[in-house]
C-alpha atoms as a PDB file:
ATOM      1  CA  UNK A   1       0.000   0.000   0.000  1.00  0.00           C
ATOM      2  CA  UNK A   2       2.811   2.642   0.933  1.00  0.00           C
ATOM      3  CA  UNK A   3       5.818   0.867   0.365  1.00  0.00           C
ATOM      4  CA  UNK A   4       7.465   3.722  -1.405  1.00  0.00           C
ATOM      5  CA  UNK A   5       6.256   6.443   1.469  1.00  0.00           C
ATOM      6  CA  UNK A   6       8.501   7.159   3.893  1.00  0.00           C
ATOM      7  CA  UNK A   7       6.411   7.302   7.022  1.00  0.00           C
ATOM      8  CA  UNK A   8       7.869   6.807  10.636  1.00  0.00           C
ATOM      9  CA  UNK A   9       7.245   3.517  12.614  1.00  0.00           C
ATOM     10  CA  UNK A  10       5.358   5.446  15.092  1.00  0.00           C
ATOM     11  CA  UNK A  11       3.052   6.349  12.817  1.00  0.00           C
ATOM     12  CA  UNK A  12       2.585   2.954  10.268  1.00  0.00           C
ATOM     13  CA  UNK A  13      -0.206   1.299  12.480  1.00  0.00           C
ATOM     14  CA  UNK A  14      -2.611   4.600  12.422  1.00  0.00           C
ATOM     15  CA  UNK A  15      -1.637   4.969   8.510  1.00  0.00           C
ATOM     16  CA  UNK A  16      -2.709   1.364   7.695  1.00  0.00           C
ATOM     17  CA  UNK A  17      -5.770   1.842   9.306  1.00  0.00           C
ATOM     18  CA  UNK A  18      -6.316   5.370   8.195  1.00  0.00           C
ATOM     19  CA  UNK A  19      -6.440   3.969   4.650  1.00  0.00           C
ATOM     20  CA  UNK A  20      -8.926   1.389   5.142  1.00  0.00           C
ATOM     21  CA  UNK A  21     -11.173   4.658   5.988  1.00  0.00           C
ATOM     22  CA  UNK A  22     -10.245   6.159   2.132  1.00  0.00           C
ATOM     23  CA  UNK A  23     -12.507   5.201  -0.502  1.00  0.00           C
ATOM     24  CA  UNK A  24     -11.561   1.869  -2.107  1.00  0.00           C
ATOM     25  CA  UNK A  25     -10.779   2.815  -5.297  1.00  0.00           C
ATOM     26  CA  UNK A  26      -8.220   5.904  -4.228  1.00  0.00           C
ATOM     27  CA  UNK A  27      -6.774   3.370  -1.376  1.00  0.00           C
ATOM     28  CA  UNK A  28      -3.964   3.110  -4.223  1.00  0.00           C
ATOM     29  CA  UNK A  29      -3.110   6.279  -5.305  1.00  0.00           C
ATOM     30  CA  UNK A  30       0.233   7.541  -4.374  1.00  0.00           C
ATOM     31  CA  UNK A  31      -1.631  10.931  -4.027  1.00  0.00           C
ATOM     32  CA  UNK A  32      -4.135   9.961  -1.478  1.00  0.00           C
ATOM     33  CA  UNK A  33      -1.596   8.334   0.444  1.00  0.00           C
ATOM     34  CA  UNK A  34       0.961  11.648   0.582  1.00  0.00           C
ATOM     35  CA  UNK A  35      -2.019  13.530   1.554  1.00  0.00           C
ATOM     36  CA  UNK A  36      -2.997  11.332   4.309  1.00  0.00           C
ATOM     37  CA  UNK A  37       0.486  11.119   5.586  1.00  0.00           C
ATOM     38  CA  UNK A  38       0.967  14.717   5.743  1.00  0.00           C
ATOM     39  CA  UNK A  39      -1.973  15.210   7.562  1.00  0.00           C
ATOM     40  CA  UNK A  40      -1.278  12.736  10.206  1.00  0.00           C
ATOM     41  CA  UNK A  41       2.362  13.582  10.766  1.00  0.00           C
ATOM     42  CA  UNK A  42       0.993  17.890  10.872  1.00  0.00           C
ATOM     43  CA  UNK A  43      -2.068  17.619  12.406  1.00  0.00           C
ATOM     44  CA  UNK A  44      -2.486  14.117  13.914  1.00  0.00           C
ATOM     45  CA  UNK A  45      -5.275  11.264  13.567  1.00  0.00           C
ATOM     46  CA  UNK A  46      -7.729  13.196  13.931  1.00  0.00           C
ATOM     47  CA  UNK A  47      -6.992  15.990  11.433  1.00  0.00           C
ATOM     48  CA  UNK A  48      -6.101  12.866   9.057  1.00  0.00           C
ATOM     49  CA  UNK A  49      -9.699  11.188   9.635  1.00  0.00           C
ATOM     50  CA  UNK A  50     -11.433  15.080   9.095  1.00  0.00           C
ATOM     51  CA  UNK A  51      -9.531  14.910   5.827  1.00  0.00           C
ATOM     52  CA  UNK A  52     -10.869  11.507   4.440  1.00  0.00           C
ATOM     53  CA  UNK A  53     -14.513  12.596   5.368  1.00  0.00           C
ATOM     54  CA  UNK A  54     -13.788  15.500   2.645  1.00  0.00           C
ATOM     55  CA  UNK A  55     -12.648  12.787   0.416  1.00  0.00           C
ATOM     56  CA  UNK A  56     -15.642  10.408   0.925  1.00  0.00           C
ATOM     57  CA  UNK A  57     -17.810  13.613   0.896  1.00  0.00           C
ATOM     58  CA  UNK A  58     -16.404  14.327  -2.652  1.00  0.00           C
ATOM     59  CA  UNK A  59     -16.615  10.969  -3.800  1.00  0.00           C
ATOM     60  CA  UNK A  60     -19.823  10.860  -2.762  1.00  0.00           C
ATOM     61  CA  UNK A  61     -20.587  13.676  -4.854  1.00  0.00           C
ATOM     62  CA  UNK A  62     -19.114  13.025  -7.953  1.00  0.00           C
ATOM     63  CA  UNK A  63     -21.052   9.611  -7.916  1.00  0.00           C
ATOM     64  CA  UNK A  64     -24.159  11.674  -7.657  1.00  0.00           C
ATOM     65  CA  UNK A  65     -23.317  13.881 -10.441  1.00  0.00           C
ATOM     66  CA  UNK A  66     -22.620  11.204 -12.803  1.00  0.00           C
ATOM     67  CA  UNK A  67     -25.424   9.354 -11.918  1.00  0.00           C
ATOM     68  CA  UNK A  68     -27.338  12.256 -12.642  1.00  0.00           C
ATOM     69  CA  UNK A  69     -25.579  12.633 -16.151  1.00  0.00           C
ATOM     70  CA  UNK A  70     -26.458   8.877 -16.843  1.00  0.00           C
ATOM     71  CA  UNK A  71     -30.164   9.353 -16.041  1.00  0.00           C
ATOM     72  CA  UNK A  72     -30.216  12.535 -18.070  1.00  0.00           C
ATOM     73  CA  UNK A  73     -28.800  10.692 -20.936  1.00  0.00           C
ATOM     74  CA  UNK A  74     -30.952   7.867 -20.550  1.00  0.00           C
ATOM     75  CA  UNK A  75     -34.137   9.858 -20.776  1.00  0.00           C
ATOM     76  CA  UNK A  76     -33.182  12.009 -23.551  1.00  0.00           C
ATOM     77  CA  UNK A  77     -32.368   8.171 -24.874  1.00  0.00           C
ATOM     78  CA  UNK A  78     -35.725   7.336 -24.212  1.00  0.00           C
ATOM     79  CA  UNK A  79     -37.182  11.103 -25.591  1.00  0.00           C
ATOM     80  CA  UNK A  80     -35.500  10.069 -29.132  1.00  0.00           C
ATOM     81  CA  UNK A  81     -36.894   6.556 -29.474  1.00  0.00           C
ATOM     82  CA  UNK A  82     -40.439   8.193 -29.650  1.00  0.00           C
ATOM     83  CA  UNK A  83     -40.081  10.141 -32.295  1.00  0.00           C
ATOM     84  CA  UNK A  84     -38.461   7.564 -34.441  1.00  0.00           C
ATOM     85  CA  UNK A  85     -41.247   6.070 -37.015  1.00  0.00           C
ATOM     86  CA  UNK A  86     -42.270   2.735 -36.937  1.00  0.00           C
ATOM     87  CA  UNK A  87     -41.408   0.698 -39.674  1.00  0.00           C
END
């Protein structure tokens, strides 16, 4: 998960489990993980765990938005299918 992150032993337990916290599918990213490190080593677990709710808040979000885009689609799908003829 963060082999290439040099975090302190101290603080590799909380990390680990910080991470299980993170979205699944930005669990990887080198990114994510930086960001999570920084936080805990500045500001400590809890400022760490205050951070991931803003990710899973943002997630959250974006799935809403493209579900939203889908169903748009989808209807104006549906919109065009009427006014094709039948033949």
């Amino acid at each position: 998960m963060a082999e290439n992150l040099n975090i302190p032993d101290e603080l590799k337990g909380t990390f680990k489990r910080l991470m299980y916290r993170v979205p699944e599918k930005l669990r990887s990213g080198s990114h994510t993980q930086k960001i999570i490190q920084l936080y805990l080593k500045l500001g400590g677990e809890k400022l760490a765990k205050q951070h991931i709710e803003i990710i899973k808040l943002r997630v959250r979000e974006e799935e809403r938005q493209n579900k939203a885009i889908a169903d748009a689609l989808e209807k104006s799908d549906i919109g065009n299918d009427s006014t094709d003829p039948i033949v």
